[in-house]
Structure formats: C-alpha cells, structure tokens
Protein backbone atom coordinates (compact mmCIF):
# COMPACT_ATOMS: atom_id res chain seq x y z
CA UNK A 1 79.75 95.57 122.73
CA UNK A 2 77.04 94.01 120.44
CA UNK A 3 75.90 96.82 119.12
CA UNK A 4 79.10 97.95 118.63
CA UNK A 5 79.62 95.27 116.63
CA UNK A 6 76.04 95.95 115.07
CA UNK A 7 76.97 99.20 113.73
CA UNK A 8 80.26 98.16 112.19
CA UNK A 9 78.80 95.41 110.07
CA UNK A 10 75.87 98.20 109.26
CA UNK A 11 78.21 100.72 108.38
CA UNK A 12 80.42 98.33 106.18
CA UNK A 13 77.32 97.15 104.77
CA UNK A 14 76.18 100.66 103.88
CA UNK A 15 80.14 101.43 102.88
CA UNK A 16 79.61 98.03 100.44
CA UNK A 17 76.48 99.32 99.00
CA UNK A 18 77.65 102.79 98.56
CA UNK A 19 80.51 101.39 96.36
CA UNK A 20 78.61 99.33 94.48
CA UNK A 21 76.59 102.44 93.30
CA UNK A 22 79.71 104.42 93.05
CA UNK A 23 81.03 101.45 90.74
CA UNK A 24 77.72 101.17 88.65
CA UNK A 25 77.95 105.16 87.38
CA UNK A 26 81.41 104.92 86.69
CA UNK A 27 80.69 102.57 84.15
CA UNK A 28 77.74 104.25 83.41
CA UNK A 29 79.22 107.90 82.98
CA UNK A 30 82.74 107.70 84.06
CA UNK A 31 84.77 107.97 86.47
CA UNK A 32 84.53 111.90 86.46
CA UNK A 33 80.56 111.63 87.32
CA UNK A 34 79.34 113.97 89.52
CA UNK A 35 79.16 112.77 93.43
CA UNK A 36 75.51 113.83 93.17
CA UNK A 37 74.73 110.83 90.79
CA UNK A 38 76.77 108.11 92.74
CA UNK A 39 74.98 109.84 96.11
CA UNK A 40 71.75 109.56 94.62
CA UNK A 41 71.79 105.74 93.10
CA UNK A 42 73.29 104.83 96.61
CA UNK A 43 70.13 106.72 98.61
CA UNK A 44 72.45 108.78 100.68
CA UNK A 45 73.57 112.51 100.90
CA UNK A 46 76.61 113.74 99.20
CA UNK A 47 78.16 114.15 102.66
CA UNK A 48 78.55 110.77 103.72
CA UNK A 49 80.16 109.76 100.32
CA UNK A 50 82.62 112.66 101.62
CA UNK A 51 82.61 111.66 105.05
CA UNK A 52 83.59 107.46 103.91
CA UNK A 53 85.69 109.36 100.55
CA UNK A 54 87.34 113.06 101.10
CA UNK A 55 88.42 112.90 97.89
CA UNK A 56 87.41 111.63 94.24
CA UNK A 57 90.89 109.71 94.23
CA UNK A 58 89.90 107.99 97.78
CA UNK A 59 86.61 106.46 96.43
CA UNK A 60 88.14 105.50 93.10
CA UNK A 61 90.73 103.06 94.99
CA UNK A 62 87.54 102.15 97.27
CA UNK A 63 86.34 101.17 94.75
CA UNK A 64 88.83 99.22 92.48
CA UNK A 65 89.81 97.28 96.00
CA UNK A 66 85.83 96.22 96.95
CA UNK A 67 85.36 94.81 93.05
CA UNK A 68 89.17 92.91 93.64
CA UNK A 69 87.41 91.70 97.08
CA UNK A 70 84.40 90.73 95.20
CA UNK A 71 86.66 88.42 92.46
CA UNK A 72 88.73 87.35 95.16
CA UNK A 73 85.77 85.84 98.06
CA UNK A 74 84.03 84.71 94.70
CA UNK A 75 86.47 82.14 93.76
CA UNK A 76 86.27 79.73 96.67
CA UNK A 77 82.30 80.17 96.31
CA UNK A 78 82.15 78.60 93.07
CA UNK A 79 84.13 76.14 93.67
CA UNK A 80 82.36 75.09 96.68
CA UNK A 81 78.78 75.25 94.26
CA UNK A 82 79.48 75.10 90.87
CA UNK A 83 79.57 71.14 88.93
CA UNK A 84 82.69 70.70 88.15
CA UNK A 85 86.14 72.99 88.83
CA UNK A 86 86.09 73.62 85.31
CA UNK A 87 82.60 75.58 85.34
CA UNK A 88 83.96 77.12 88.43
CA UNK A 89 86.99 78.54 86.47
CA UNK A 90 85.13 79.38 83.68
CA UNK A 91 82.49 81.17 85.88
CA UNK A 92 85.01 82.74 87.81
CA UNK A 93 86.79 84.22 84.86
CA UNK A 94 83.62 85.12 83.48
CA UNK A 95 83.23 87.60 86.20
CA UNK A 96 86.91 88.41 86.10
CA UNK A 97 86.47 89.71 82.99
CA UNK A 98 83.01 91.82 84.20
CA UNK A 99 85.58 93.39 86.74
CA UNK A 100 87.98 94.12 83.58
CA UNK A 101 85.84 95.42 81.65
CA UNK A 102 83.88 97.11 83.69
CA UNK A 103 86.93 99.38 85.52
CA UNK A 104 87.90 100.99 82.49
CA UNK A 105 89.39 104.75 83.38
CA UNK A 106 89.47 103.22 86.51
CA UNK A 107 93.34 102.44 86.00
CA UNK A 108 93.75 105.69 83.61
CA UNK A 109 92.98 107.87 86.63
CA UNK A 110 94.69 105.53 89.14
CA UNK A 111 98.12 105.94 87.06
CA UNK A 112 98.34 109.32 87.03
CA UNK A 113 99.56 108.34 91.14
CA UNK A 114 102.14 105.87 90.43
CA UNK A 115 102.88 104.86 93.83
CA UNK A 116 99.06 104.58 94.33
CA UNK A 117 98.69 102.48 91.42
CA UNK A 118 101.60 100.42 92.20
CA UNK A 119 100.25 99.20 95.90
CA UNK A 120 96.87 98.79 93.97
CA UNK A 121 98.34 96.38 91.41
CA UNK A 122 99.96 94.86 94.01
CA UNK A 123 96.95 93.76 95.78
CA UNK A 124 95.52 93.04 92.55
CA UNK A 125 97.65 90.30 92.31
CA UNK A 126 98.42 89.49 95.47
CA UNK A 127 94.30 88.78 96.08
CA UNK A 128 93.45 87.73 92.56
CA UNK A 129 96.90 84.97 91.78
CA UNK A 130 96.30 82.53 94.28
CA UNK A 131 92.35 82.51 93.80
CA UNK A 132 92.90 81.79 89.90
CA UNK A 133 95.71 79.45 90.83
CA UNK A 134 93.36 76.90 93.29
CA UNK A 135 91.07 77.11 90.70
CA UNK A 136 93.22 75.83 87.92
CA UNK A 137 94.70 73.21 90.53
CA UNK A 138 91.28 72.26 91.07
CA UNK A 139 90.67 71.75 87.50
CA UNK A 140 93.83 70.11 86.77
CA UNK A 141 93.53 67.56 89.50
CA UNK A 142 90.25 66.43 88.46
CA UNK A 143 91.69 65.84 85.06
CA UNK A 144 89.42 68.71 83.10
CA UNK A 145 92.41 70.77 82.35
CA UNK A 146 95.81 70.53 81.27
CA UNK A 147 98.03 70.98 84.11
CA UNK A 148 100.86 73.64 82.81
CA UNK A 149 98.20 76.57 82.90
CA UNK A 150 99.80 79.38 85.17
CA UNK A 151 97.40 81.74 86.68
CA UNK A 152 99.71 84.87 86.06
CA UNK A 153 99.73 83.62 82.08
CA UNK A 154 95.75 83.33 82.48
CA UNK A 155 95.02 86.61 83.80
CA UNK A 156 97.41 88.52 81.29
CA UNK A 157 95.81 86.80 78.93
CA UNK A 158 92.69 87.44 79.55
CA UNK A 159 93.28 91.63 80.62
CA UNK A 160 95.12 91.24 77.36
CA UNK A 161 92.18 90.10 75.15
CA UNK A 162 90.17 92.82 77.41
CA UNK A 163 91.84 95.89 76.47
CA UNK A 164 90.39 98.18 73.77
CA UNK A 165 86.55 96.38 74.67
CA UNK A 166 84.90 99.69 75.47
CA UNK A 167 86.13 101.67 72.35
CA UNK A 168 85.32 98.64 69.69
CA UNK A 169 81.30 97.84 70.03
CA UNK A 170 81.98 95.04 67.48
CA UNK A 171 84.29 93.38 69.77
CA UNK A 172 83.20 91.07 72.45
CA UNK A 173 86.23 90.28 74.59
CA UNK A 174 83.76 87.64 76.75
CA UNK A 175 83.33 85.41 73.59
CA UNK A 176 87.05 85.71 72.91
CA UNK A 177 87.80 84.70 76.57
CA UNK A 178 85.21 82.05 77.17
CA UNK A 179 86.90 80.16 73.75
CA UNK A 180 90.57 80.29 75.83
CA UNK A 181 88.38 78.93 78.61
CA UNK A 182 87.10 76.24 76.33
CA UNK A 183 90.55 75.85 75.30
CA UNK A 184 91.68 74.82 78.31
CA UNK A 185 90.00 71.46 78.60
CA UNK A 186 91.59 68.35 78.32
CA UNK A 187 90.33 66.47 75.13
CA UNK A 188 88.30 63.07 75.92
C-alpha cells in the first residue's frame, strides 16, 4: 500500500512538474508550441505528455486548473508568513496578476469550448473568491484596510487593468495594480 501511495505522489509530482514546463512555453511561444518543446523543458518523452494529455485542449485546462491551484494553496501561505495581512494581500495579488498575465491565449483557446470554459471559470472563482475574500477580512480586521472591499470587485479589477498587457510593452499592469493595492490601506 505504501508504495502505492509512493507512486501516486511521484506521479503527481512528475504531472506538477510537467505542467509547470507546459505553462512556461506557453508563455514563452504560445499556446500552439509544439509538444516537443514542452516535452523537452519537462525532461520527458512526448508520449507521456500524451499519455497524462491526449489532446492539446486536455493539457491546456491542465494547465489553467494547476496555476488556479497554485493562487488558490498560496493564499493561506502568506498569510500564515507574510508581516502583516496587508503584505499578504498585496503579495498574493501580486502573483494573481503573474497568473493573469501570464495565461494569455490561454482563455482565447479555452473559449472556443464554451461549456469547457464555463466549468473552468467556474472553478476560477469558485477556488480563487473565497481565498481573496479571507485575505481582505484579514486585512480589514486588523484595521490596514477599509472594510467594504469585495473580492469579486478586486479581482475584476485587477483582470480588468490586466487585459491588453502582452500587446502594449509600455504598459505595466503590475505597477497599475500594486497602486490599487496601495490604495486600499486605511490612512493613519
């Protein structure tokens, strides 16, 4: 049974670290790279990508879901490490906005299945709300923030000062949403 066990959390670690290379050539060349390039900056052979991901659509939505995981279990973790709730927002948005920015043609390709994308944007926001919301409770009660901050108005606010990032080099969304951040805190 233990090694069972072993080879589960080996193959979801090898699953993890074969989406996080899939992840870093999307954003490096797209999400219509060849599976050769993700394959080779994960170390594995093309047919375990196709054996985890039959199709290009599969490891797309792999993918989008492990970065949502990654925002999501990284919320809690900053809170639990980071000085003050307020530096955990802020460094929680910060990589909020990574994820944002990051994914671009991610959603493109993902919309051309609407059901697909709708269950994905569900779980977008079911994982992603609540995280964002204890973190701006956390804030609020320890009197950094004003209290009337709703996580769904924080997020679209923030994927709305995201969009357009990767066609504009002159535009830095992260300045633009670390000065809402800013904005945020209570005045002394």
């Amino acid at each position: 049974m233990n090694e069972a066990r072993a080879k589960r959390a080996d193959a979801r670690r090898n699953e993890a670290s074969l989406l996080d290379a899939a992840a870093a050539v999307f954003v490096a060349s797209g999400v219509d790279a060849p599976v050769r390039d993700i394959a080779a900056k994960a170390g594995v052979g093309m047919g375990t990508i196709y054996r985890h991901f039959p199709t290009r659509a599969d490891l797309i939505i792999a993918v989008y879901r492990h970065q949502i995981e990654a925002c999501a279990v990284a919320g809690p973790a900053l809170l639990a490490t980071s000085p003050s709730p307020h530096a955990a927002l802020g460094r929680w948005i910060e990589q909020f906005v990574d994820f944002l920015v990051t994914k671009h043609g991610l959603a493109a390709v993902l919309q051309s299945d609407e059901t697909g994308f709708e269950a994905l944007h569900t779980y977008f926001l079911d994982r992603l709300l609540p995280v964002c919301a204890a973190l701006l409770a956390a804030a609020a009660e320890s009197g950094e923030i004003r209290a009337d901050v709703q996580a769904y108005e924080l997020l679209r606010g923030v994927g709305n000062l995201c969009i357009g990032a990767e066609n504009d080099e002159r535009y830095d969304p992260r300045r633009l949403v670390s000065l809402l951040v800013a904005g945020l805190k209570r005045a002394a």
